[in-house]
Protein backbone atom coordinates (compact mmCIF):
# COMPACT_ATOMS: atom_id res chain seq x y z
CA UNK A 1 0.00 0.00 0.00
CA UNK A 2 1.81 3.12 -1.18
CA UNK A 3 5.11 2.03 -1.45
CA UNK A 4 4.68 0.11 2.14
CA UNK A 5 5.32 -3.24 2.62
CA UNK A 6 2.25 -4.69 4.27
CA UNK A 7 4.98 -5.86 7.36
CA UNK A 8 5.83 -2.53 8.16
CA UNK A 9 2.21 -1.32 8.80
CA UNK A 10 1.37 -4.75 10.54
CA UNK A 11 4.78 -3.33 13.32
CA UNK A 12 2.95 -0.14 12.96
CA UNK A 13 -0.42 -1.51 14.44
CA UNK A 14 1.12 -3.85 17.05
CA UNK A 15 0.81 -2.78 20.13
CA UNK A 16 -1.46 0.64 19.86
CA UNK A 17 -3.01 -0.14 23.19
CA UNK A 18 -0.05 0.12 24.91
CA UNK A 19 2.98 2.17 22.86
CA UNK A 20 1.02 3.27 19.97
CA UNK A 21 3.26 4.41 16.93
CA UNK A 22 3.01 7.95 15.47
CA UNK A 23 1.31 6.36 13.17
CA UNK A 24 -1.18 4.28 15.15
CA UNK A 25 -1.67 7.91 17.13
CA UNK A 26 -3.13 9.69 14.08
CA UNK A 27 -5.07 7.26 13.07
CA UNK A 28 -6.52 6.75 16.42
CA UNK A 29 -7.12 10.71 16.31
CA UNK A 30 -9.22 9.89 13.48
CA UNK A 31 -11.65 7.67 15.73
CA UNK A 32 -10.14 3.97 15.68
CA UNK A 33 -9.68 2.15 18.76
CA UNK A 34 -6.01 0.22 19.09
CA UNK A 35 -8.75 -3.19 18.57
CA UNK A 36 -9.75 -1.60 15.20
CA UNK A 37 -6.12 -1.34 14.03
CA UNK A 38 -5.50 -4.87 15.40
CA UNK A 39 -8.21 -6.15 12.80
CA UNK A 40 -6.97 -3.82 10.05
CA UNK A 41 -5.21 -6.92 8.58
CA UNK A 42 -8.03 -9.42 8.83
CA UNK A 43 -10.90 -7.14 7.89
CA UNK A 44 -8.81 -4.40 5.59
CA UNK A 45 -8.39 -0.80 6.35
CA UNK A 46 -11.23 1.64 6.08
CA UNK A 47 -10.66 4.59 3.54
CA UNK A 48 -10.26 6.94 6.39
CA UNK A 49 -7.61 5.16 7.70
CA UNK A 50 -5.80 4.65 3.88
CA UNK A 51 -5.97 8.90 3.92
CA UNK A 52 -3.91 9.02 7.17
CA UNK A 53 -1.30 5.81 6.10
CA UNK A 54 -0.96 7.88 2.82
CA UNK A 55 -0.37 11.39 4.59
CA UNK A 56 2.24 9.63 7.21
CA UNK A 57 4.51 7.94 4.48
CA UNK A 58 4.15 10.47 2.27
CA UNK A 59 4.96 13.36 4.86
CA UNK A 60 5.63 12.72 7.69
CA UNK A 61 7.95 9.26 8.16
CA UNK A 62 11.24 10.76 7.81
CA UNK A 63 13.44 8.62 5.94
CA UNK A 64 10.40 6.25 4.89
CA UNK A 65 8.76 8.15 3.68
CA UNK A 66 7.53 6.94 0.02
CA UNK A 67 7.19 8.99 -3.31
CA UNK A 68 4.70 6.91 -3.77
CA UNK A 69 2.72 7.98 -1.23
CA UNK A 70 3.21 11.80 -1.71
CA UNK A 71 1.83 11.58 -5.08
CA UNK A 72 -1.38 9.58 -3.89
CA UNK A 73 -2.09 12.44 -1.53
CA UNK A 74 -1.47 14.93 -3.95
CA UNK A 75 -3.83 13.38 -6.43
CA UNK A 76 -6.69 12.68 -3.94
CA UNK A 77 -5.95 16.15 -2.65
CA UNK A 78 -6.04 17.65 -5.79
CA UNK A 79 -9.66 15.93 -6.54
CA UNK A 80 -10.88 17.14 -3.12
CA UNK A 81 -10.15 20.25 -4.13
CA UNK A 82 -11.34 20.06 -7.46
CA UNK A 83 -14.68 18.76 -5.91
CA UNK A 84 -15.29 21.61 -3.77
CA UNK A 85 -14.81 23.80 -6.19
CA UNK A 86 -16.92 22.71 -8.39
CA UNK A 87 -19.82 22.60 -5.59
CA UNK A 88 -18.87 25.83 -4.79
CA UNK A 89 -19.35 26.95 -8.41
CA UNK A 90 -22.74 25.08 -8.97
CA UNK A 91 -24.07 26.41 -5.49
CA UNK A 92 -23.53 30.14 -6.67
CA UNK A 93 -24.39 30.03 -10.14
CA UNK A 94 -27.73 28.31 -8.37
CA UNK A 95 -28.05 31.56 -6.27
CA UNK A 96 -27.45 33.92 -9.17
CA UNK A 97 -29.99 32.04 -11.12
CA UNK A 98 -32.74 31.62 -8.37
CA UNK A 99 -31.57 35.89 -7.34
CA UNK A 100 -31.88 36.31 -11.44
CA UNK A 101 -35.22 34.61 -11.79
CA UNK A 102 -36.75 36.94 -8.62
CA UNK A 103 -36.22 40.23 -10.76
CA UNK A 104 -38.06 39.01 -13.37
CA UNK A 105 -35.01 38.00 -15.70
């Protein structure tokens, strides 16, 4: 998973109940108990979880961190922001049309 060997995250996980990792902390910020990570590997890892393993290898591991990683979360952030743009475009073209409509245009 970006540029992560699945053994490496499985270290990552061990133990979040008692000595989390950095990484097991910011996923935990995210609302996953140190059980949830436990299961990652049997059950898979939710998205949420994907966006902070991404973030953390692609920023914030030091000398692991991936390229791999940094250009997933510069992709997916580049979408995001293409996304709520484009909301943010169709909401106000909605308001100059409904604000359009009301003077009789």
């Amino acid at each position: 998973m970006v540029g992560v060997d699945d053994s490496a995250l499985v270290r990552a996980f061990q133990g979040a109940d008692l000595n989390p990792s950095k990484l097991a902390t910011m996923i935990m910020a995210q609302g996953f108990s140190p059980a949830d990570l436990s299961r990652f590997a049997q059950n898979g890892v939710p998205d949420t979880a994907i966006a902070v393993i991404a973030t953390y290898y692609g920023f914030e591991a030091g000398r692991n961190c991936t390229a791999k990683a940094r250009s997933t979360v510069l992709a997916f952030s580049s979408i995001g922001f293409e996304f709520i743009f484009s909301e943010w475009l169709e909401l106000t073209s909605l308001r100059f049309v409904k604000a359009y409509s009301r003077v009789g245009g």
